[in-house]
PDB file of N, CA and C in Angstrom:
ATOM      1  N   UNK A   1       0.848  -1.168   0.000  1.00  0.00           N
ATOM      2  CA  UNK A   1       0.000   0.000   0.000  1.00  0.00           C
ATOM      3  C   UNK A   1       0.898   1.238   0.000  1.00  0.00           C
ATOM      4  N   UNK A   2       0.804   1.964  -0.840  1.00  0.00           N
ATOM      5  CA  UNK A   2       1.531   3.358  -0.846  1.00  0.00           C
ATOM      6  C   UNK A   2       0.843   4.534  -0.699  1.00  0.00           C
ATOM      7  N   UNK A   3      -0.736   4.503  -1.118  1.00  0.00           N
ATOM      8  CA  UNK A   3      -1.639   5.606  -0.376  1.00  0.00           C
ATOM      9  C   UNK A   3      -3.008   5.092   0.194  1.00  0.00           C
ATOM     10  N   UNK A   4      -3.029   5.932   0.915  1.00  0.00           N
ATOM     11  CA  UNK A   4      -4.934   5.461   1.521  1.00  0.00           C
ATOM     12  C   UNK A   4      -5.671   6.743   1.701  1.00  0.00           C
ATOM     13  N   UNK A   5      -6.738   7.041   0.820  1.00  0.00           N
ATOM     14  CA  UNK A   5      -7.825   7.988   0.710  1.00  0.00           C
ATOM     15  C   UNK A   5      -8.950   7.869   1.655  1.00  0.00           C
ATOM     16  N   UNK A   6      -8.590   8.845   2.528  1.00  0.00           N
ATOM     17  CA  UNK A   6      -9.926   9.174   3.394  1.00  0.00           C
ATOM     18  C   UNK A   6     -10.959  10.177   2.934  1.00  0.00           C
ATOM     19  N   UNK A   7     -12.659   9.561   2.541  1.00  0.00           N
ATOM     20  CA  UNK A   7     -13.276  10.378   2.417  1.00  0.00           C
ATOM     21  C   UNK A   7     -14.910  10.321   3.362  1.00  0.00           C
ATOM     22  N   UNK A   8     -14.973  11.499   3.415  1.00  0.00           N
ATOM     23  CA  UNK A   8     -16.530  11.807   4.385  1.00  0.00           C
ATOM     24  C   UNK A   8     -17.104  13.002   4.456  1.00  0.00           C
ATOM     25  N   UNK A   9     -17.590  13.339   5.436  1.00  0.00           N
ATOM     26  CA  UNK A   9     -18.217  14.624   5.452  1.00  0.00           C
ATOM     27  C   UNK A   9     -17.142  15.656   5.411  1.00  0.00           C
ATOM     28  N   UNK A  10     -16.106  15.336   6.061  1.00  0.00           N
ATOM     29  CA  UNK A  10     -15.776  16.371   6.329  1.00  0.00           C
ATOM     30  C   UNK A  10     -14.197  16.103   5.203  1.00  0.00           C
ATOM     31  N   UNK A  11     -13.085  17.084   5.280  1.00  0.00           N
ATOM     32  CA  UNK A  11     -12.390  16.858   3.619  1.00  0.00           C
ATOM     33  C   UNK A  11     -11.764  15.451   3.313  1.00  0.00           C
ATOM     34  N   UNK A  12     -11.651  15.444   2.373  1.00  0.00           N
ATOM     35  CA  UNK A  12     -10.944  14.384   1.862  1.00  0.00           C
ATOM     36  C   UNK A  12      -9.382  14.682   2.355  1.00  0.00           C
ATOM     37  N   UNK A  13      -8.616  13.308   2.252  1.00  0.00           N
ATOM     38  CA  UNK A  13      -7.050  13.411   3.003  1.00  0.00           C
ATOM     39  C   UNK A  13      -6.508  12.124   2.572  1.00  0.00           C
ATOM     40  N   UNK A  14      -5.256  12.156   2.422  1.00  0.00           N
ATOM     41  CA  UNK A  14      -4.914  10.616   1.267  1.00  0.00           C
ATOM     42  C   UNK A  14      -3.117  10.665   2.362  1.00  0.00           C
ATOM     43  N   UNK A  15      -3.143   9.411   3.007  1.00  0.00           N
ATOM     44  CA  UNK A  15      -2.007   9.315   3.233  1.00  0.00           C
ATOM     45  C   UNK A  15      -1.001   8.588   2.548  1.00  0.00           C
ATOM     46  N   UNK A  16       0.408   8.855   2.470  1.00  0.00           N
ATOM     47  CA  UNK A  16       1.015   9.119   1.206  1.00  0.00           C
ATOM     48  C   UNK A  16       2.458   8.680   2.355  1.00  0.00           C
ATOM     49  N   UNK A  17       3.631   7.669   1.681  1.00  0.00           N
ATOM     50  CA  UNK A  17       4.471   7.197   2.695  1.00  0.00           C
ATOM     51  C   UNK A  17       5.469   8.311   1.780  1.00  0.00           C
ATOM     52  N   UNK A  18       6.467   8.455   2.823  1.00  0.00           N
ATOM     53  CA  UNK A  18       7.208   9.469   2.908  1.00  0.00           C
ATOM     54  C   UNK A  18       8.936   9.057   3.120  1.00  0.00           C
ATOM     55  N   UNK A  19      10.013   9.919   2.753  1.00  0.00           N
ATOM     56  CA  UNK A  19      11.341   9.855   3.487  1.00  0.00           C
ATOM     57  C   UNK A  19      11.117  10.528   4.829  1.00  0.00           C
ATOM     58  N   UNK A  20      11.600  10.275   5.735  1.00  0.00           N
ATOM     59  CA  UNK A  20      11.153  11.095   6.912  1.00  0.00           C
ATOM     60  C   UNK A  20      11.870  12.400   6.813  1.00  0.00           C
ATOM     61  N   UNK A  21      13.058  12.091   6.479  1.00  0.00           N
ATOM     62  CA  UNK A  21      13.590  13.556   6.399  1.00  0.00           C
ATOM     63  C   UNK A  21      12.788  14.858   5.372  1.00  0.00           C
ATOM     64  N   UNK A  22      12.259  14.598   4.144  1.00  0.00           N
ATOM     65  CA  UNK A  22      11.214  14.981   3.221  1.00  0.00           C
ATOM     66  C   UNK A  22      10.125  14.942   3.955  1.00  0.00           C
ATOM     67  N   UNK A  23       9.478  14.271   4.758  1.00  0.00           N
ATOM     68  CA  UNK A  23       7.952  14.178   5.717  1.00  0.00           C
ATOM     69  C   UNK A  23       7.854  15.299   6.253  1.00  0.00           C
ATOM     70  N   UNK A  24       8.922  15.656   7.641  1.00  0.00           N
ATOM     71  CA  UNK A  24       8.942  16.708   8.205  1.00  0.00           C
ATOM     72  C   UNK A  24       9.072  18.037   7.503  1.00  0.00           C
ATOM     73  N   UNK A  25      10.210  18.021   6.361  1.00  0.00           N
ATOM     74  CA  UNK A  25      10.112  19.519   6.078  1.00  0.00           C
ATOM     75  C   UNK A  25       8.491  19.656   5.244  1.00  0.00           C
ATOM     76  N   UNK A  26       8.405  19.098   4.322  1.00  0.00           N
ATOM     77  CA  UNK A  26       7.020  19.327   3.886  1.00  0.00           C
ATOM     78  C   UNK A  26       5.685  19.537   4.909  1.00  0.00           C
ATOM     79  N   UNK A  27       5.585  18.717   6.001  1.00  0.00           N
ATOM     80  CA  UNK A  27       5.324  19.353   7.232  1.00  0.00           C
ATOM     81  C   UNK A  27       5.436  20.641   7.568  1.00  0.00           C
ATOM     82  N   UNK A  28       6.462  21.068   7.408  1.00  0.00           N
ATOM     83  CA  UNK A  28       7.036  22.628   7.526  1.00  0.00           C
ATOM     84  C   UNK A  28       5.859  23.524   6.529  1.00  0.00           C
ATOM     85  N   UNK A  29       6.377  23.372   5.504  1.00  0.00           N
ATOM     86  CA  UNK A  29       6.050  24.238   4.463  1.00  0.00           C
ATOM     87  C   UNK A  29       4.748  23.936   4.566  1.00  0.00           C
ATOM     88  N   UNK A  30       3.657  23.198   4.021  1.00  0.00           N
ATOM     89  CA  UNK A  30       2.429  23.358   4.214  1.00  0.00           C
ATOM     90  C   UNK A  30       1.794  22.714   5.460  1.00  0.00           C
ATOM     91  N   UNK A  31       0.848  23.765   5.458  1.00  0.00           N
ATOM     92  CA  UNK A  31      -0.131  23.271   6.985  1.00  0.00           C
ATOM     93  C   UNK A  31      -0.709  22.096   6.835  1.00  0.00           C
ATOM     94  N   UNK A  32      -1.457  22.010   5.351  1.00  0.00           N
ATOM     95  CA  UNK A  32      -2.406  20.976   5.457  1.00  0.00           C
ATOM     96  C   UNK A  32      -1.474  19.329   5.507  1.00  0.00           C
ATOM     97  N   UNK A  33      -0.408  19.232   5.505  1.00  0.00           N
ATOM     98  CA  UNK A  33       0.396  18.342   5.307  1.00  0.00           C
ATOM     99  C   UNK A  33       0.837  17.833   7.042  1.00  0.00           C
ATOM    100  N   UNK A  34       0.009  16.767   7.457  1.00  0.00           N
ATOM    101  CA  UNK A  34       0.569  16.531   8.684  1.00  0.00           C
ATOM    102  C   UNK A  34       1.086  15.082   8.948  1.00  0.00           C
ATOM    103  N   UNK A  35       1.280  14.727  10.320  1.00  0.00           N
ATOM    104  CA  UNK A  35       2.180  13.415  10.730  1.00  0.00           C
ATOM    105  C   UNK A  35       0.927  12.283  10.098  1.00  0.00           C
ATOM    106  N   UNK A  36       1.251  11.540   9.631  1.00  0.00           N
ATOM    107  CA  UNK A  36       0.399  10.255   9.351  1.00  0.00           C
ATOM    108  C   UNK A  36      -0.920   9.719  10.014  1.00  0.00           C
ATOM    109  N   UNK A  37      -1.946  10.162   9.924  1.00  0.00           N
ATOM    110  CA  UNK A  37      -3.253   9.421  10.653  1.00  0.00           C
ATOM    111  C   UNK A  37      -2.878   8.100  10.946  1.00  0.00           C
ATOM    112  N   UNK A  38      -3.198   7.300  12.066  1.00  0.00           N
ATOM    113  CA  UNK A  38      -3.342   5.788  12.325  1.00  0.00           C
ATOM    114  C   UNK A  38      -2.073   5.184  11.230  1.00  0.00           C
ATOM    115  N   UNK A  39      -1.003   5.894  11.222  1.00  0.00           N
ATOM    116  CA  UNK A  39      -0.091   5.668  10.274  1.00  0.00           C
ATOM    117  C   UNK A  39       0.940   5.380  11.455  1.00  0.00           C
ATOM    118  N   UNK A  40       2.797   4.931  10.825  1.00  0.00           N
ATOM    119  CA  UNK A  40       3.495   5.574  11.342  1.00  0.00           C
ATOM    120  C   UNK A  40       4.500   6.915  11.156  1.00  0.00           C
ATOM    121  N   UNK A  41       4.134   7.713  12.046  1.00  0.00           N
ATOM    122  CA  UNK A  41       4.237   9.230  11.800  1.00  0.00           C
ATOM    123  C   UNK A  41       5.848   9.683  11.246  1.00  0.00           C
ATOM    124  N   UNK A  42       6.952   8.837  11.422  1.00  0.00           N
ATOM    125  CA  UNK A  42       7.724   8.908  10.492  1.00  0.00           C
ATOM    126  C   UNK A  42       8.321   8.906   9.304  1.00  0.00           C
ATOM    127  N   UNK A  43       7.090   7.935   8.817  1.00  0.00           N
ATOM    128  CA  UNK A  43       7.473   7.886   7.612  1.00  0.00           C
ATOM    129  C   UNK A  43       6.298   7.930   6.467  1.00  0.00           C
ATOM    130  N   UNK A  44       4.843   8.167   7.075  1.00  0.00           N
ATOM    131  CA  UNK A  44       3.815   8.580   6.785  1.00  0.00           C
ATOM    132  C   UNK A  44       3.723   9.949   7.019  1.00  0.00           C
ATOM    133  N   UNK A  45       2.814  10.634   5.830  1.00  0.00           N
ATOM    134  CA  UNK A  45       1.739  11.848   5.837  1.00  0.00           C
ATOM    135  C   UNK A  45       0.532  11.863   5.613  1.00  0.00           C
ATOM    136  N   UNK A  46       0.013  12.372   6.041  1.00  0.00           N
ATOM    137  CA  UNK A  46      -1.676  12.764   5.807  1.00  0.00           C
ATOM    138  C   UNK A  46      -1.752  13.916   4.767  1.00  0.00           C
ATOM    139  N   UNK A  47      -2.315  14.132   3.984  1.00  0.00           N
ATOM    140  CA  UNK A  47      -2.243  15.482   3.208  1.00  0.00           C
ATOM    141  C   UNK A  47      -4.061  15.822   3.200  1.00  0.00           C
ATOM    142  N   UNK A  48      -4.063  16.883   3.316  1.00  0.00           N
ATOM    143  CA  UNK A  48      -5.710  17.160   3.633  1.00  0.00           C
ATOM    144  C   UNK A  48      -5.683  17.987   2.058  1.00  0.00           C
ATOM    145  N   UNK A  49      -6.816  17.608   1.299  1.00  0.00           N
ATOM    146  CA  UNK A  49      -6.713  17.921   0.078  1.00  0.00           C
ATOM    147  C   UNK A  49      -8.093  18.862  -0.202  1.00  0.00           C
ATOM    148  N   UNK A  50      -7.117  20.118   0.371  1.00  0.00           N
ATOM    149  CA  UNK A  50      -7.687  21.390   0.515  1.00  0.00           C
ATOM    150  C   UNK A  50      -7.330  22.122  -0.818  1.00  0.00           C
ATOM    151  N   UNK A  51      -6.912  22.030  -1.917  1.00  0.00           N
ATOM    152  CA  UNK A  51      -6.385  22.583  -2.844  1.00  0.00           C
ATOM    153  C   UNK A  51      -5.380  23.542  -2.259  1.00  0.00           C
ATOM    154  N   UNK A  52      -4.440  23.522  -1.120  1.00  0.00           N
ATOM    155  CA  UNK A  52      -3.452  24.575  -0.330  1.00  0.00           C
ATOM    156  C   UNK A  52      -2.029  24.089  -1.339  1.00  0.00           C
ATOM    157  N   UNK A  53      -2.138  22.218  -1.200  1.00  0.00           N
ATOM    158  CA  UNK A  53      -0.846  21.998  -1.491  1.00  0.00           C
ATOM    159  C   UNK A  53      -0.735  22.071  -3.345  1.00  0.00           C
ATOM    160  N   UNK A  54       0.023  22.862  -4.136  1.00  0.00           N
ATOM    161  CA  UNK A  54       0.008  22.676  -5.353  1.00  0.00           C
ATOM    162  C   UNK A  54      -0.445  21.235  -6.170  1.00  0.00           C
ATOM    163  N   UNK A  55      -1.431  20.462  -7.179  1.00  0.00           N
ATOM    164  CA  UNK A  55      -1.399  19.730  -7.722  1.00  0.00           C
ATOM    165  C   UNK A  55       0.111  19.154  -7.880  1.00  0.00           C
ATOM    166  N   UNK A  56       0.853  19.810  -8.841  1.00  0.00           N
ATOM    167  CA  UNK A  56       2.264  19.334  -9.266  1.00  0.00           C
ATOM    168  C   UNK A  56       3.173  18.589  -8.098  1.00  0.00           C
ATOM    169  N   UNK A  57       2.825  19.336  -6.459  1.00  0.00           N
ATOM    170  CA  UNK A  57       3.694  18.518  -5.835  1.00  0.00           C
ATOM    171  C   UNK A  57       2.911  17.481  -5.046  1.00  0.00           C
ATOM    172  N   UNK A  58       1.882  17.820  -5.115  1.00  0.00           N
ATOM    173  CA  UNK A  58       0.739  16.287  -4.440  1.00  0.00           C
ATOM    174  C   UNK A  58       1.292  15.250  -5.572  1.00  0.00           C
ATOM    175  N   UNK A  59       1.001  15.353  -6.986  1.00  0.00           N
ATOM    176  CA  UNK A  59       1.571  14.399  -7.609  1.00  0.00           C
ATOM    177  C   UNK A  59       2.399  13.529  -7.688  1.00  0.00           C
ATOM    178  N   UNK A  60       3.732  14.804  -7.090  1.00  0.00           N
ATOM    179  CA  UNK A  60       5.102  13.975  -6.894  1.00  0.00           C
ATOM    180  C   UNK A  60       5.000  13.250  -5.831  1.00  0.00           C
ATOM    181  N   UNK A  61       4.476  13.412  -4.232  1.00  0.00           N
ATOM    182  CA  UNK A  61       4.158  13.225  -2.990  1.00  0.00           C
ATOM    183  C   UNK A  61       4.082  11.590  -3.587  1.00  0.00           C
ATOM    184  N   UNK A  62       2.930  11.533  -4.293  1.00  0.00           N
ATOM    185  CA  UNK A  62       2.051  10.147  -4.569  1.00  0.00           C
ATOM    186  C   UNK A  62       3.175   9.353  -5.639  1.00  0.00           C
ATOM    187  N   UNK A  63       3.739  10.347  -6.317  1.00  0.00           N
ATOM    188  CA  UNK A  63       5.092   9.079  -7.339  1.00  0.00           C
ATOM    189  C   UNK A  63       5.978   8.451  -6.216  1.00  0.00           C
ATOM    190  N   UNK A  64       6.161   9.461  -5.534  1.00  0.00           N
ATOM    191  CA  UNK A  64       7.400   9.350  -4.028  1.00  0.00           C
ATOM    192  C   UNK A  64       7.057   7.720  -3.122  1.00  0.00           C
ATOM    193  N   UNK A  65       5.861   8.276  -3.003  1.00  0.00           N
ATOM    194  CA  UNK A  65       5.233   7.343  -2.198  1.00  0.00           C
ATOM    195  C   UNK A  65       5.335   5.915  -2.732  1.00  0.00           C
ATOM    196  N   UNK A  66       4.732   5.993  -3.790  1.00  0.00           N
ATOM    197  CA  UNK A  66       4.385   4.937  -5.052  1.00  0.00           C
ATOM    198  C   UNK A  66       5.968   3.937  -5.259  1.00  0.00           C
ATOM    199  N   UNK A  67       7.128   5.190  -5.431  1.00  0.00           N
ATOM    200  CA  UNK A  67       8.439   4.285  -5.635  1.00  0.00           C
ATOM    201  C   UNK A  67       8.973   3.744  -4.746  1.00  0.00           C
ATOM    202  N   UNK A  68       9.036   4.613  -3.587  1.00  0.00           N
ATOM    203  CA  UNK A  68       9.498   3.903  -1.677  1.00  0.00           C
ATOM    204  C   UNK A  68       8.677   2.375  -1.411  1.00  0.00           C
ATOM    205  N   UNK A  69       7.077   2.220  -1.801  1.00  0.00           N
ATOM    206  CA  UNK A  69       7.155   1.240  -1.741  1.00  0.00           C
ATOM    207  C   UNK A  69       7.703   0.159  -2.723  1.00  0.00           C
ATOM    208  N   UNK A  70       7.071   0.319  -3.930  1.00  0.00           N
ATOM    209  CA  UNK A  70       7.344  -0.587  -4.901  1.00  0.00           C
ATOM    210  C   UNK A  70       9.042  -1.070  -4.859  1.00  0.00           C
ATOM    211  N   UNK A  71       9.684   0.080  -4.303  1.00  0.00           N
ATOM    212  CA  UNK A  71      11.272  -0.299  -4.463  1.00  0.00           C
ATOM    213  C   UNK A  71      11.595  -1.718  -3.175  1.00  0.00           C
ATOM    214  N   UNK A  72      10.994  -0.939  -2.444  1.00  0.00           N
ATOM    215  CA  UNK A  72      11.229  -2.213  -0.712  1.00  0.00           C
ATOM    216  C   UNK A  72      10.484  -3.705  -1.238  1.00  0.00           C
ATOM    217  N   UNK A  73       9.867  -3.710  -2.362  1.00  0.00           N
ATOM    218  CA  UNK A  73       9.501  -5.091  -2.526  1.00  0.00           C
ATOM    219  C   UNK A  73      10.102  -6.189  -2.850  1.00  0.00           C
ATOM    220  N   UNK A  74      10.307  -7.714  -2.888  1.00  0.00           N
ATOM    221  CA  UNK A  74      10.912  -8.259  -3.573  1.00  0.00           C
ATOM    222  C   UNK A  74      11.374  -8.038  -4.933  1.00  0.00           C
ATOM    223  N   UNK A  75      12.149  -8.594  -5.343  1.00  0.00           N
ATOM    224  CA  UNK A  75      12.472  -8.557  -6.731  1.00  0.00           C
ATOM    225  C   UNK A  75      11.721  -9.252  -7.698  1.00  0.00           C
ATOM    226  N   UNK A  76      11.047 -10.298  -7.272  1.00  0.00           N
ATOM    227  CA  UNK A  76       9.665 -10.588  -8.260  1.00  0.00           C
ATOM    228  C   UNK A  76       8.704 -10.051  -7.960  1.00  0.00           C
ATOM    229  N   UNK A  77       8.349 -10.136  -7.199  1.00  0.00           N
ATOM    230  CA  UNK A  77       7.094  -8.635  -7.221  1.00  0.00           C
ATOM    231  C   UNK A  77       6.959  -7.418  -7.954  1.00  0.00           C
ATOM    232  N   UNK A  78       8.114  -6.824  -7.409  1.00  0.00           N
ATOM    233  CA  UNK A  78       9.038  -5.748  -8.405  1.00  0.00           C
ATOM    234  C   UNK A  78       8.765  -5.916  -9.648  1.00  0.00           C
ATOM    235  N   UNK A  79       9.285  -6.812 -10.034  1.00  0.00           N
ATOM    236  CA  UNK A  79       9.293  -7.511 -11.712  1.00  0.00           C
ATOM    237  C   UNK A  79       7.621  -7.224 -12.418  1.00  0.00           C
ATOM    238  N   UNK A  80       7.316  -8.497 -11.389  1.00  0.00           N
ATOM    239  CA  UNK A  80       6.458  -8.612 -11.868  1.00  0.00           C
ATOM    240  C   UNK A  80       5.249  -7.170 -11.986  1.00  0.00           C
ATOM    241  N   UNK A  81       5.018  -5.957 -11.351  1.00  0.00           N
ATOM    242  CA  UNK A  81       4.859  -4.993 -10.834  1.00  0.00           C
ATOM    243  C   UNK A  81       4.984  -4.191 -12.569  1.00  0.00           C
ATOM    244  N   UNK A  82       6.445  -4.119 -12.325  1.00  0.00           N
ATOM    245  CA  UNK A  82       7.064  -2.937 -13.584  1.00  0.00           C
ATOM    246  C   UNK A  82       6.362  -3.834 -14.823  1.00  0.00           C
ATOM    247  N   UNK A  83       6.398  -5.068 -15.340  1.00  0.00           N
ATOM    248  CA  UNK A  83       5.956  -5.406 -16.550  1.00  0.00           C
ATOM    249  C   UNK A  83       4.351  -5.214 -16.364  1.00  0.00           C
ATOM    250  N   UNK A  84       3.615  -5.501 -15.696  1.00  0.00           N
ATOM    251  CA  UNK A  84       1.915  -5.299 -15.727  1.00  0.00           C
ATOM    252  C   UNK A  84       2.007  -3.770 -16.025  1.00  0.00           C
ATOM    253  N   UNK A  85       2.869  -3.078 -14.760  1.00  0.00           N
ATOM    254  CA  UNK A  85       2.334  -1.071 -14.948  1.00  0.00           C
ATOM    255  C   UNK A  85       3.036  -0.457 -15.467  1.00  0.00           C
ATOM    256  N   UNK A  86       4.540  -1.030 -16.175  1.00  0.00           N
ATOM    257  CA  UNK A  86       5.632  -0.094 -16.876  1.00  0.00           C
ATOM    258  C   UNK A  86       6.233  -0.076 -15.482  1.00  0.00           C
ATOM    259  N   UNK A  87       7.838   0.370 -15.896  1.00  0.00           N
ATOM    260  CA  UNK A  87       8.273   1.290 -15.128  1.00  0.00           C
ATOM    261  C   UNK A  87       8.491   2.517 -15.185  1.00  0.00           C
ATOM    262  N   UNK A  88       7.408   2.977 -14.540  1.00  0.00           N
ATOM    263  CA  UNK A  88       7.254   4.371 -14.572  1.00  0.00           C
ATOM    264  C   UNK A  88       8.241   5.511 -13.931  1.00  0.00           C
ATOM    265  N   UNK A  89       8.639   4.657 -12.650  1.00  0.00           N
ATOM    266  CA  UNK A  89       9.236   5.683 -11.695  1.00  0.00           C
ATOM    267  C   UNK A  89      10.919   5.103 -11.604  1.00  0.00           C
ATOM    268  N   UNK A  90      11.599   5.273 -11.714  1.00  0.00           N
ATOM    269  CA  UNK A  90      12.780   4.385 -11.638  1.00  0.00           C
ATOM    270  C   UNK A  90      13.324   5.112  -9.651  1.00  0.00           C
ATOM    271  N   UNK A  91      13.369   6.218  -9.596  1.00  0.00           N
ATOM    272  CA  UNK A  91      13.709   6.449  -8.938  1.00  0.00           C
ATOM    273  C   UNK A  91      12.829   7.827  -7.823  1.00  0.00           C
ATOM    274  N   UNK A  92      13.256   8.160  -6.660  1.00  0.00           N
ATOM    275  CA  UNK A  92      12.159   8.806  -5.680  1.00  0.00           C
ATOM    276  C   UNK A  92      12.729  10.027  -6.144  1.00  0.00           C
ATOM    277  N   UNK A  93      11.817  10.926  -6.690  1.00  0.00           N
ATOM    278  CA  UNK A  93      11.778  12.125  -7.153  1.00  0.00           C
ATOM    279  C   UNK A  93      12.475  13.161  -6.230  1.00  0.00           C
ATOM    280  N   UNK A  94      13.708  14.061  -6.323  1.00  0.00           N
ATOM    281  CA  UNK A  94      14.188  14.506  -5.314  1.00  0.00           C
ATOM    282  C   UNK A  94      13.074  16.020  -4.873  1.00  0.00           C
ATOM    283  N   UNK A  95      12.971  16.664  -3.595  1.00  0.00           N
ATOM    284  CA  UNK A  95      11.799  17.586  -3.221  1.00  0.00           C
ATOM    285  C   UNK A  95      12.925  18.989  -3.185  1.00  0.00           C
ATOM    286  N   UNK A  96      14.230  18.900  -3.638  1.00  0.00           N
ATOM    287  CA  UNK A  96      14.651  20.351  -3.691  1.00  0.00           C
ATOM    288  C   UNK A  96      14.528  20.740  -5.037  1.00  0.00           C
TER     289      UNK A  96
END
């Protein structure tokens, strides 16, 4: 699992796994960006999808996310993974 979408009455919020060192500062910079719901808060975020955080870097957030896991997987998984979806991401998008 690399994201999980919370939706209800009240906003939508998609948690999104993280470098921790990248977690916290993005933390920094936007509000709506906090420690991981029912996550672990190191290496998870919550992003409350208030339209605050730019599209372009929610995007990357979710490639980020997307490659941290897919990378920690086995190597057939992996495999098998990149031939069904492409490999799209080779590597975790740097945030400077």
């Amino acid at each position: 699992m690399f994201g999980l979408l919370f939706t209800s009455k009240e906003l939508p919020r998609i948690n999104l796994k993280c470098d921790p060192e990248e977690a916290q500062i993005l933390r920094e910079i936007f509000p709506s960006v906090l420690p991981g719901y029912h996550m672990n808060k190191t290496h998870w975020n919550t992003i409350l999808l208030d339209d605050s955080v730019p599209s372009g870097e929610l995007e990357r957030m979710i490639d980020n996310s997307y490659t941290l896991v897919v990378g920690a997987l086995p190597k057939v998984e992996r495999t098998h993974i990149e031939a069904v979806h492409g490999k799209r991401i080779a590597e975790p998008m740097s945030f400077n």
